[in-house]
N, C-alpha and C. Protein backbone atom coordinates (compact mmCIF):
# COMPACT_ATOMS: atom_id res chain seq x y z
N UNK A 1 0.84 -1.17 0.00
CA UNK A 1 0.00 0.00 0.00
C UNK A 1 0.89 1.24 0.00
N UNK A 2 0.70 2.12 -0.93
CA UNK A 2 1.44 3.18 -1.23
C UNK A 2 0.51 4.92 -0.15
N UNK A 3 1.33 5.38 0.70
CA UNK A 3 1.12 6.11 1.13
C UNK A 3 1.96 7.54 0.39
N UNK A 4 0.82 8.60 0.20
CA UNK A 4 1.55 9.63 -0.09
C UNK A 4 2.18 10.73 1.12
N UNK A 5 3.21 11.59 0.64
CA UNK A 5 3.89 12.48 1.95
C UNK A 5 2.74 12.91 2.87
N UNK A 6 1.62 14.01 2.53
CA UNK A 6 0.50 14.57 2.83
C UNK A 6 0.25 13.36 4.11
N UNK A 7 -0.40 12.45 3.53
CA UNK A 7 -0.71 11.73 4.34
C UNK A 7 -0.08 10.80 5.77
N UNK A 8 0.88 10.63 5.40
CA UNK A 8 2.33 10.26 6.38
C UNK A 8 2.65 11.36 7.19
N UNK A 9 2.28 12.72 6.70
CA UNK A 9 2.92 13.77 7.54
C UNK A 9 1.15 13.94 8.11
N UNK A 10 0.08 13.78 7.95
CA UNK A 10 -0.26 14.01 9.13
C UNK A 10 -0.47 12.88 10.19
N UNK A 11 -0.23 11.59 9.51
CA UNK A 11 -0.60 10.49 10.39
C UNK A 11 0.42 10.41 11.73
N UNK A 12 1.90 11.11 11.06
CA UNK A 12 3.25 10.94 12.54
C UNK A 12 2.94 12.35 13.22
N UNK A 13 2.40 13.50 12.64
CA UNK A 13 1.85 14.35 13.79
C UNK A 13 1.10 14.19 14.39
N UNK A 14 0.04 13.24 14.16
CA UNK A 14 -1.04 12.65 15.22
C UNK A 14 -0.78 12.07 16.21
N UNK A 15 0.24 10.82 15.41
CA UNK A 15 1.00 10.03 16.66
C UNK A 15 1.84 10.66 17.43
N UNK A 16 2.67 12.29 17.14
CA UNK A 16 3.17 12.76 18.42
C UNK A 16 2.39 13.93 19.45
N UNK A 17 0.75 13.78 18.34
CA UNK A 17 0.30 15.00 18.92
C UNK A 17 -0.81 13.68 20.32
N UNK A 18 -0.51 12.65 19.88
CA UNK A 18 -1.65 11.40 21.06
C UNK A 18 -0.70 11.35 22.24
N UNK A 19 0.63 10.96 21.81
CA UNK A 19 1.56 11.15 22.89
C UNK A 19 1.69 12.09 23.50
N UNK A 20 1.64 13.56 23.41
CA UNK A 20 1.79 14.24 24.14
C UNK A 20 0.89 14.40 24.68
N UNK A 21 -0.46 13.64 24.44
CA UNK A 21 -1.92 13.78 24.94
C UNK A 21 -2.86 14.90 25.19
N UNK A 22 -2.75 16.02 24.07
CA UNK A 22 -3.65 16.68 23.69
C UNK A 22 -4.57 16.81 22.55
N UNK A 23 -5.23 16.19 22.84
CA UNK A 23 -6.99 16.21 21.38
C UNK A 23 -7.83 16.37 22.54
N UNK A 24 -8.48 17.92 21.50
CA UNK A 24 -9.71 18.30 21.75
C UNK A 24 -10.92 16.94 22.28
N UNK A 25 -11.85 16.74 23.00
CA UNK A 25 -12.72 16.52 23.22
C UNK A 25 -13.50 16.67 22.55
N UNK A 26 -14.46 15.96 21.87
CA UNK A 26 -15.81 16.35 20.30
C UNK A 26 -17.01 16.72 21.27
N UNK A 27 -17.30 17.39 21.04
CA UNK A 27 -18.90 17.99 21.32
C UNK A 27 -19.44 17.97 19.74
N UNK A 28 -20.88 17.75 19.97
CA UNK A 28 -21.42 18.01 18.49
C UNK A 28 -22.35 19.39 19.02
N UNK A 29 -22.57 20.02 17.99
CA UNK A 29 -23.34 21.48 18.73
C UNK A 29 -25.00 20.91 18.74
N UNK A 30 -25.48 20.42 18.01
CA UNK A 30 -26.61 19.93 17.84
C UNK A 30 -27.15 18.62 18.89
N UNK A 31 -26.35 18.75 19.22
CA UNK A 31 -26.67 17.63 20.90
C UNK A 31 -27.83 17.63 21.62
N UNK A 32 -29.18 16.71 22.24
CA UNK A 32 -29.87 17.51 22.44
C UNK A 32 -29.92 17.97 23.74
N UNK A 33 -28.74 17.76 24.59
CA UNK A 33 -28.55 17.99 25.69
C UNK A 33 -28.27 19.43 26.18
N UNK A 34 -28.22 20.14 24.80
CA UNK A 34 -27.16 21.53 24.76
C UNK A 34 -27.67 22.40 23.63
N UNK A 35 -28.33 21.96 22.46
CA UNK A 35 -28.88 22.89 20.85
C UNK A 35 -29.81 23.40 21.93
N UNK A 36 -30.35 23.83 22.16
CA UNK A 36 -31.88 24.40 22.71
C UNK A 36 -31.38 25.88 23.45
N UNK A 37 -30.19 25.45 24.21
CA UNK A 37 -29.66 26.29 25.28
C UNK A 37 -29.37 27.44 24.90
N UNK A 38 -29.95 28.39 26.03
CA UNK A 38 -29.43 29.92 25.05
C UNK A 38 -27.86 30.36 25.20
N UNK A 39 -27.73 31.15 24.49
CA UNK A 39 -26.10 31.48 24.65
C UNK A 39 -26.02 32.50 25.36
N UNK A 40 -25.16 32.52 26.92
CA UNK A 40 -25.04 33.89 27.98
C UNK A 40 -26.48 34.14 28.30
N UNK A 41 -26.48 35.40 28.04
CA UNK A 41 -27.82 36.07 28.17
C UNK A 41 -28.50 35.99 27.21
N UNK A 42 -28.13 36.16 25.90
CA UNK A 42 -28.76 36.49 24.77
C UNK A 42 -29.92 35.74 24.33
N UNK A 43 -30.29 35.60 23.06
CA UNK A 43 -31.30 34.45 22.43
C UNK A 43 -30.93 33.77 21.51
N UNK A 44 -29.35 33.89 21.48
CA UNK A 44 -28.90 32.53 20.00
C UNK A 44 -29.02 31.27 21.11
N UNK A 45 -29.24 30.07 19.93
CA UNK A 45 -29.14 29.33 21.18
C UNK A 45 -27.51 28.34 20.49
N UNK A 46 -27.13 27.35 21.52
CA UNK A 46 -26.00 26.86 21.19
C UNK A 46 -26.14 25.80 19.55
N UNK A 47 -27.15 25.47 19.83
CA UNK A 47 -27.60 25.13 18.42
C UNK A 47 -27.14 25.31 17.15
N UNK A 48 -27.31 26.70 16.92
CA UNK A 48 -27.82 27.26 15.86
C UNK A 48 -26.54 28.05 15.45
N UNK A 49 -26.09 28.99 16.99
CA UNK A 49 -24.83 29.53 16.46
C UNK A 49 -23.22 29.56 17.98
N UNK A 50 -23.65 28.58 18.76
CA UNK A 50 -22.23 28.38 19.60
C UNK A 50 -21.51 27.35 19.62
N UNK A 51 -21.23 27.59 17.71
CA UNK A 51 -19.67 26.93 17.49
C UNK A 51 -18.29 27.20 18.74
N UNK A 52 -18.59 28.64 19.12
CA UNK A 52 -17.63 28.90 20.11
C UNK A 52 -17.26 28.44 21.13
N UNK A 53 -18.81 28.64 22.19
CA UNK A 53 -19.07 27.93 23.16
C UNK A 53 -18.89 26.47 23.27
N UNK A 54 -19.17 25.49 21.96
CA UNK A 54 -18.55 24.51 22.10
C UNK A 54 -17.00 24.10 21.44
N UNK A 55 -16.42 25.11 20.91
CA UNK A 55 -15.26 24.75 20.92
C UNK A 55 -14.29 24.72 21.85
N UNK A 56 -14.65 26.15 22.78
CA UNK A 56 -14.05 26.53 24.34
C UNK A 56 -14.29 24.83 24.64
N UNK A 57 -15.34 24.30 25.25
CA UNK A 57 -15.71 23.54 25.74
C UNK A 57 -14.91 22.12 25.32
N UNK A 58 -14.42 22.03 24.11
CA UNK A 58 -13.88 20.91 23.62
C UNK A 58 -12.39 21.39 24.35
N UNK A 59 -11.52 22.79 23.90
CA UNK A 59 -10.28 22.42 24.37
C UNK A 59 -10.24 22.29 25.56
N UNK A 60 -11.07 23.08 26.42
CA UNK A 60 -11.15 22.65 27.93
C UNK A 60 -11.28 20.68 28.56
N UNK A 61 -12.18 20.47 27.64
CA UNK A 61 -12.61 19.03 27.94
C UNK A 61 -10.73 18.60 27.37
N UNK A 62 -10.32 18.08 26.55
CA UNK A 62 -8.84 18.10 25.77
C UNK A 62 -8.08 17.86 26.61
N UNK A 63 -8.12 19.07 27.56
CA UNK A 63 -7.52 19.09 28.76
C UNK A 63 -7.48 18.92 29.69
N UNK A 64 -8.69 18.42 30.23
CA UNK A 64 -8.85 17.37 31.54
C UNK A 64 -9.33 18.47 32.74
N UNK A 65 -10.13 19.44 31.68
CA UNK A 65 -10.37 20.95 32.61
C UNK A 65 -12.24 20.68 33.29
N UNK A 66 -12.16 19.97 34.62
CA UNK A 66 -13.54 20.20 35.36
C UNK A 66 -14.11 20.88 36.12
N UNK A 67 -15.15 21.25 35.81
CA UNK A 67 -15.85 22.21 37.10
C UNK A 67 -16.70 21.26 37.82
N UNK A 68 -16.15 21.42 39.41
CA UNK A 68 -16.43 20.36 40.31
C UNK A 68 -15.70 19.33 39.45
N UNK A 69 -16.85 18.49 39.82
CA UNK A 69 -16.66 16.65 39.55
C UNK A 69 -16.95 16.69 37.78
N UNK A 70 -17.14 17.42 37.16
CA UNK A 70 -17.91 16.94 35.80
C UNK A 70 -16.57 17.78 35.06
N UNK A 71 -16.39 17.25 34.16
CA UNK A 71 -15.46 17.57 32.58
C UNK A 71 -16.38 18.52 32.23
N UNK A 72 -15.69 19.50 31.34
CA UNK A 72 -16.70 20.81 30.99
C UNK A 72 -17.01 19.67 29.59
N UNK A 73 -18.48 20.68 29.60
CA UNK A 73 -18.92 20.15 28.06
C UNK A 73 -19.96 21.84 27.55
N UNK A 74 -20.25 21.30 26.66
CA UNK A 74 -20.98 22.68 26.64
C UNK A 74 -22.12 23.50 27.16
N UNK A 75 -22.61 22.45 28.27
CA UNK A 75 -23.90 23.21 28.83
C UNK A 75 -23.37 23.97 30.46
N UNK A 76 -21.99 23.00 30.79
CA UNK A 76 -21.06 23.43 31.95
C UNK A 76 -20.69 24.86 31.48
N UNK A 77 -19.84 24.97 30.22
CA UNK A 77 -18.77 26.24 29.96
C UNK A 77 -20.19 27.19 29.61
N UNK A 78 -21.25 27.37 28.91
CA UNK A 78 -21.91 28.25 28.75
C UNK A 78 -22.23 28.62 30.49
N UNK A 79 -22.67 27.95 31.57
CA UNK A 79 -22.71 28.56 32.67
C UNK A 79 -21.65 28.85 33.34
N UNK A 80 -20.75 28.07 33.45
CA UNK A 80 -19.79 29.17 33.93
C UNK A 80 -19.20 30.35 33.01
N UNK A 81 -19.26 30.32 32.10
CA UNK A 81 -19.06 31.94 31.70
C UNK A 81 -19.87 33.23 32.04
N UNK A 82 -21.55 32.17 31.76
CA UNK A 82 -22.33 33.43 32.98
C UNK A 82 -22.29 34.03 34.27
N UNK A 83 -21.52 32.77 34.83
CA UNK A 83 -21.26 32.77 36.23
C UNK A 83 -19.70 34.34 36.24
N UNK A 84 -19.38 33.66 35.69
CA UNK A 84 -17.99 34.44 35.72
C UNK A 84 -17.26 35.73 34.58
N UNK A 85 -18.31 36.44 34.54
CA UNK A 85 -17.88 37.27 33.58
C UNK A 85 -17.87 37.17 32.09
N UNK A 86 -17.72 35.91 31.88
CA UNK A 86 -17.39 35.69 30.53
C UNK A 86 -18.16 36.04 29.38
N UNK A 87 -19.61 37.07 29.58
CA UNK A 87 -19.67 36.70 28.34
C UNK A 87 -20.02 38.66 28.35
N UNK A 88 -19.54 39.42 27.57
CA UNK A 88 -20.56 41.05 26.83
C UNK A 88 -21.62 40.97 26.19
N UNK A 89 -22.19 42.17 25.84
CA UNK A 89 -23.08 42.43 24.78
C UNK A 89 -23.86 41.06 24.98
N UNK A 90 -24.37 40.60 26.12
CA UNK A 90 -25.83 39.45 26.29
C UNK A 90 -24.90 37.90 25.95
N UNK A 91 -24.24 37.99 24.43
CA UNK A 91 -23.96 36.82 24.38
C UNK A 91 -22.53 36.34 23.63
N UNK A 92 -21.48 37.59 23.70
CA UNK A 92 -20.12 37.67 22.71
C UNK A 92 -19.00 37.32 24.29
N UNK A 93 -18.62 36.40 23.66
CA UNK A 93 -17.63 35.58 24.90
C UNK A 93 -16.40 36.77 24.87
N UNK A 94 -16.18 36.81 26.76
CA UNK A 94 -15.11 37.41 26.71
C UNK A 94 -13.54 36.37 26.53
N UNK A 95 -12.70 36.83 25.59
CA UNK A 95 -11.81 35.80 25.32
C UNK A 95 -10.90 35.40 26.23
N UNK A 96 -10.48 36.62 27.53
CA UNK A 96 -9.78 36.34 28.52
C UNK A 96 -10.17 35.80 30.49
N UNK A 97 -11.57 35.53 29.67
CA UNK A 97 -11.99 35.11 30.57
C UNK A 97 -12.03 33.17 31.28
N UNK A 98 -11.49 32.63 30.73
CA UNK A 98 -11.12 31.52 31.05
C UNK A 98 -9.58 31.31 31.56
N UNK A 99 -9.20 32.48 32.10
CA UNK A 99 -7.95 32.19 33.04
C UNK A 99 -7.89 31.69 34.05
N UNK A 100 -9.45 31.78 34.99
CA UNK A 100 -9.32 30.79 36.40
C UNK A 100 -9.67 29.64 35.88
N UNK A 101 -9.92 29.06 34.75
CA UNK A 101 -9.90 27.82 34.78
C UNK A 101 -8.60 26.98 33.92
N UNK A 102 -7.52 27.81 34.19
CA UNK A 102 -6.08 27.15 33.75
C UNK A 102 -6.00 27.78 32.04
N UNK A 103 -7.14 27.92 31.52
CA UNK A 103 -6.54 28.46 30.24
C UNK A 103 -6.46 29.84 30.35
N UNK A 104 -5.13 30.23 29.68
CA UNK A 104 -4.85 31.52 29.33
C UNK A 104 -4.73 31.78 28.16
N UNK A 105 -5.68 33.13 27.58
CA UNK A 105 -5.64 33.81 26.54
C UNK A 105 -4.35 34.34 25.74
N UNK A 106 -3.66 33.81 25.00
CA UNK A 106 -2.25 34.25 24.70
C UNK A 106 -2.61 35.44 23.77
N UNK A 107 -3.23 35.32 22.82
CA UNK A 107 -3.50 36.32 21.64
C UNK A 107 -4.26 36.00 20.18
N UNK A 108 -4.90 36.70 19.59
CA UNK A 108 -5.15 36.75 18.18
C UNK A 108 -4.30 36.49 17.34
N UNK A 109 -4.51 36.07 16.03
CA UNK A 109 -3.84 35.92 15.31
C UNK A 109 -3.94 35.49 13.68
N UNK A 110 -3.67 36.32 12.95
CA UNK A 110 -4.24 35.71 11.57
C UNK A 110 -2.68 34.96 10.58
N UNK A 111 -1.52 34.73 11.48
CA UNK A 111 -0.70 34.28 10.70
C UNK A 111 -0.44 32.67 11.14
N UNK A 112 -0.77 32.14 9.65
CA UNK A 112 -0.75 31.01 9.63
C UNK A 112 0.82 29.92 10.20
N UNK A 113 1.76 30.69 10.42
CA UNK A 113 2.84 30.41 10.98
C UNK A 113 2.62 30.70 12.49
N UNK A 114 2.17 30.89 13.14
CA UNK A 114 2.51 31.56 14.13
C UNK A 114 0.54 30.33 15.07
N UNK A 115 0.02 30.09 14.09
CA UNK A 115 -1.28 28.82 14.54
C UNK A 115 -0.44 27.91 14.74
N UNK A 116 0.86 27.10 13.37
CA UNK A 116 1.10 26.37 13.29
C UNK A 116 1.77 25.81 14.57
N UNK A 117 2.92 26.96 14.72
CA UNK A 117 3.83 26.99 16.25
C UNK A 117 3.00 26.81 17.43
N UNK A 118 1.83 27.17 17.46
CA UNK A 118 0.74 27.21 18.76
C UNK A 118 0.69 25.71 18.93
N UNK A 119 -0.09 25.03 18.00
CA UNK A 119 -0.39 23.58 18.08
C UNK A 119 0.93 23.14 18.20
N UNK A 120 2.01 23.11 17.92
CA UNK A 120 3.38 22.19 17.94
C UNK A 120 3.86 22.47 19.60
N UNK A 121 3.54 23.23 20.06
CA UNK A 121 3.44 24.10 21.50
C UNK A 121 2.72 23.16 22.25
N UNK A 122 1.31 22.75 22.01
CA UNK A 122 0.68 22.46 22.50
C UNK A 122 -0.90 23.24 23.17
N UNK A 123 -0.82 24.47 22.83
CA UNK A 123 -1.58 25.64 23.04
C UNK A 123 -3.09 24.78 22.54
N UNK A 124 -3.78 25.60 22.61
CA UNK A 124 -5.28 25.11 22.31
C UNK A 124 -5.55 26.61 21.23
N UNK A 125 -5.89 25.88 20.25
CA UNK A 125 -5.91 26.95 19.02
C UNK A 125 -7.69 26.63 18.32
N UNK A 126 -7.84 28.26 18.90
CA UNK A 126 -9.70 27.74 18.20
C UNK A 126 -9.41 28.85 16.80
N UNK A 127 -10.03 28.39 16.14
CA UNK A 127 -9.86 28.57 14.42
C UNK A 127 -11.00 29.27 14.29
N UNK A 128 -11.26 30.26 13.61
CA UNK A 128 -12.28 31.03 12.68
C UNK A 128 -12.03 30.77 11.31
N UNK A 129 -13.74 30.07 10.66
CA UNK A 129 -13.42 29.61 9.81
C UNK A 129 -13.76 31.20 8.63
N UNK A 130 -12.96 31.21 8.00
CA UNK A 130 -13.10 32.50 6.76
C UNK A 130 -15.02 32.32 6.21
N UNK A 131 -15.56 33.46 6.01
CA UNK A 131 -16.83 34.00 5.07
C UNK A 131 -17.75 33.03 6.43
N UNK A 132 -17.51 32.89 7.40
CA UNK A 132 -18.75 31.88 8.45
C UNK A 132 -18.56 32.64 10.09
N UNK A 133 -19.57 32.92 10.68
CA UNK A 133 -19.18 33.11 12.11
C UNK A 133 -19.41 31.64 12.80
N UNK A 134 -18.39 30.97 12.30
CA UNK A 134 -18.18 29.41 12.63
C UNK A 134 -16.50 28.92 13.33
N UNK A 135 -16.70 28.71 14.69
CA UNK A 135 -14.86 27.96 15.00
C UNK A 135 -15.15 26.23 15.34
N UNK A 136 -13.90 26.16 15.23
CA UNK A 136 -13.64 24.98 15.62
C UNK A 136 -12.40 25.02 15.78
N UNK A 137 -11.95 23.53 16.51
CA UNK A 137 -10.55 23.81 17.57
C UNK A 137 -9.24 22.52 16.69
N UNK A 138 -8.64 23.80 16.48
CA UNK A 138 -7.17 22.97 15.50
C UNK A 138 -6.18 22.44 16.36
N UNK A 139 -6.26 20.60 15.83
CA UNK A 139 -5.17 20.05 17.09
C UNK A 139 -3.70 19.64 15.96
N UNK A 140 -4.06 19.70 14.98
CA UNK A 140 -2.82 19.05 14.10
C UNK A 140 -2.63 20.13 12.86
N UNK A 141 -1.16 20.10 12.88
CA UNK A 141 -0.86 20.64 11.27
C UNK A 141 -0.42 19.98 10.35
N UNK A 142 -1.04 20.08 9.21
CA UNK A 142 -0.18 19.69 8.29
C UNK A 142 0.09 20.76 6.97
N UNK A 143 0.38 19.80 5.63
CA UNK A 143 1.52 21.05 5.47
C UNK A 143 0.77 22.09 4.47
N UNK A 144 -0.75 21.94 4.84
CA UNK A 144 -1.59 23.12 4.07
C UNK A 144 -2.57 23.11 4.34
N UNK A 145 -2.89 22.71 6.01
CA UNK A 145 -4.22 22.85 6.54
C UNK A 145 -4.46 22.38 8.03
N UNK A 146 -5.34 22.08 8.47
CA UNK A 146 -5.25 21.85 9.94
C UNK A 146 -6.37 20.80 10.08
N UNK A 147 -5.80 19.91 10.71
CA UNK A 147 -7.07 18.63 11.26
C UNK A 147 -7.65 19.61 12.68
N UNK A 148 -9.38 19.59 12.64
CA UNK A 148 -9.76 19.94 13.44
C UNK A 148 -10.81 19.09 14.27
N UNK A 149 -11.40 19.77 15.63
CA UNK A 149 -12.67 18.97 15.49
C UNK A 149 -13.31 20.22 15.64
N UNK A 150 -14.90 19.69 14.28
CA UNK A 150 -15.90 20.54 14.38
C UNK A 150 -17.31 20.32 14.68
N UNK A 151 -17.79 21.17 15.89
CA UNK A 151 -18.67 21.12 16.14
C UNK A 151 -19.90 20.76 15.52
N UNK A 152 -20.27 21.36 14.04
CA UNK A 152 -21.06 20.93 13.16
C UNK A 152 -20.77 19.63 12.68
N UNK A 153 -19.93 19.14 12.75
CA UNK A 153 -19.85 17.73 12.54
C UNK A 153 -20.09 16.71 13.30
N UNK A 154 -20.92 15.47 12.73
CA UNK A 154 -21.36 14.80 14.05
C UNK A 154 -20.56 12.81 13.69
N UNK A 155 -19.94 12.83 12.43
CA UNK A 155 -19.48 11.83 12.34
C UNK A 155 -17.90 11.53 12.19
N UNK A 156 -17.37 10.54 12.23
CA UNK A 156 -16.12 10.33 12.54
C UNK A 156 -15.28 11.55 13.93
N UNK A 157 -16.22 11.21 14.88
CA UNK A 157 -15.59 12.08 16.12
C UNK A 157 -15.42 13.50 15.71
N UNK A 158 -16.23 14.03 14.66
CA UNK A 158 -16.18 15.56 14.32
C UNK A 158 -14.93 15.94 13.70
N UNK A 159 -13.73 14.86 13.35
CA UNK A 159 -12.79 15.24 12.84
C UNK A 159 -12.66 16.24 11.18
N UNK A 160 -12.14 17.01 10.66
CA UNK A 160 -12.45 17.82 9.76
C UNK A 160 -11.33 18.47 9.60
N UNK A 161 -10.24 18.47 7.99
CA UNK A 161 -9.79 18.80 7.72
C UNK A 161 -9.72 20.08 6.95
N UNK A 162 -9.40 21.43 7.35
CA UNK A 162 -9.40 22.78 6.86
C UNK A 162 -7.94 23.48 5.87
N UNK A 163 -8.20 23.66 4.95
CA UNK A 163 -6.66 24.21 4.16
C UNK A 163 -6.46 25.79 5.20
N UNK A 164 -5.50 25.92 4.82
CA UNK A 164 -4.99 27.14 5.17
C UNK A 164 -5.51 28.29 4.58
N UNK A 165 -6.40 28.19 3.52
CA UNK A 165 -7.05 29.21 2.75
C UNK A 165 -8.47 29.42 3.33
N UNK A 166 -9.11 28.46 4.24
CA UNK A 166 -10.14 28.55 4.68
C UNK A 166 -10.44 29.12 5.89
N UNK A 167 -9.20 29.46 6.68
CA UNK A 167 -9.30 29.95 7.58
C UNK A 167 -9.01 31.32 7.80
N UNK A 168 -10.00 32.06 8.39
CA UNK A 168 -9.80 33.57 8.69
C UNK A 168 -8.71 33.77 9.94
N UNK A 169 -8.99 33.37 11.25
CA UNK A 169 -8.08 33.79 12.26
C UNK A 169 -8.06 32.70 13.44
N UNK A 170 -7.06 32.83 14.26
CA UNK A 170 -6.78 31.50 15.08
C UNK A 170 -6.64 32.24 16.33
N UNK A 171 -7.38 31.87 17.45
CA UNK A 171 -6.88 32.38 19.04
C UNK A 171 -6.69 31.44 20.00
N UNK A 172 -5.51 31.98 20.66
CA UNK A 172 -4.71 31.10 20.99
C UNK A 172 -4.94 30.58 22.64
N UNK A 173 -4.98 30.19 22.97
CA UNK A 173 -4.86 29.35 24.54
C UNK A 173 -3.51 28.27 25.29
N UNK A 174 -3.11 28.77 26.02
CA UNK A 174 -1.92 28.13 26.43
C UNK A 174 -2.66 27.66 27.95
N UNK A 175 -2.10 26.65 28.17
CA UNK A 175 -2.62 25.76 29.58
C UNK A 175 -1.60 26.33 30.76
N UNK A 176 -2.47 26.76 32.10
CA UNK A 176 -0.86 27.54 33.38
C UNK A 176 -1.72 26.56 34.64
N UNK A 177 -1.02 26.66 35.22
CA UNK A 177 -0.99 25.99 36.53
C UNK A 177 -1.72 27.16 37.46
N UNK A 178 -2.45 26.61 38.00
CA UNK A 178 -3.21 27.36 38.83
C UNK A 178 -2.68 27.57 40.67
C-alpha cells in the first residue's frame, strides 16, 4: 500500500500530537442535551450559532479541565461563563476570561505560521473559519491545513480537515498551573 507524503505527515503528527496527549474533546453542537440552550444572556441558542461555546468547551474538555466533579462540556462552559464574567453584549464571549480555569488567553492571530507553532506548542488553538461566524478547535498541522474537530460535525468524532485558505483567524490558549 502506497502512502503519499501529505498523508504520512499528518498520520506521525497525530502520533506525536496522542503522545503528548492533547486532542480536543468532540462535542457536536446539535446535541440535544445543549442545541436548545441559550447562549449567555442572549437568544442565539447553542444550536444554531455556539460553534464557540462549544469549541471553548472541547479544548477545555482536551484538557482534563472540570468544574467540580464533571469535565466541561458545553452546557457546563456556557454557565460558567455566565457565572464568571465571561460573556458582553448578552452573548459575545469574553476571550480572557477563562484564566481561572487554567486556560490563558495568549493572543489573536491571523498568521498562519505563528497557529502552526501554537499547536506544535501544544496551546489550544480555536480557528475562525473565513466568510462563516463558525470555530472549531485545530489540534494538528499539516503542510496546508489543519485537522480539526468541528462542532457541526457529528461523524467520525467531528474530525475535519481545513486548508490554510479557509481559515480567517486563530486564538490562541496556552494551559498555566493554577
Amino acid at each position: 500500500m502506497k502512502m503519499n507524503f501529505k498523508i504520512c505527515l499528518v498520520l506521525s503528527l497525530f502520533i506525536c500530537i496522542s503522545i503528548a496527549g492533547y486532542i480536543p474533546k468532540h462535542y457536536w453542537q446539535l446535541d440535544q442535551r445543549w442545541r436548545d440552550t441559550l447562549i449567555g444572556f442572549g437568544s442565539k441558542t447553542i444550536g444554531n450559532e455556539g460553534s464557540l461555546i462549544v469549541s471553548l468547551a472541547s479544548a477545555a474538555g482536551g484538557f482534563g479541565i472540570f468544574s467540580d466533579k464533571d469535565l466541561f462540556d458545553p452546557l457546563i462552559m456556557n454557565e460558567w461563563l455566565k457565572k464568571h464574567g465571561g460573556f458582553v453584549q448578552e452573548d459575545q464571549v469574553v476571550w480572557d476570561s477563562l484564566t481561572p480555569l487554567g486556560l490563558e488567553f495568549v493572543g489573536f492571530t491571523t498568521d498562519i505560521k505563528k497557529m502552526v507553532i501554537s499547536i506544535v506548542r501544544g496551546d489550544a488553538l480555536i480557528l475562525k473559519i473565513k466568510e462563516e461566524n463558525r470555530y472549531v478547535v485545530g489540534y494538528l498541522a499539516g503542510p496546508d491545513g489543519f485537522v480539526c474537530k468541528d462542532p457541526a460535525v457529528y461523524a467520525y468524532g467531528g474530525v475535519k480537515y481545513y486548508s490554510f485558505d479557509n481559515i480567517d483567524s486563530g486564538f490562541v490558549y496556552t494551559v498555566i498551573k493554577l
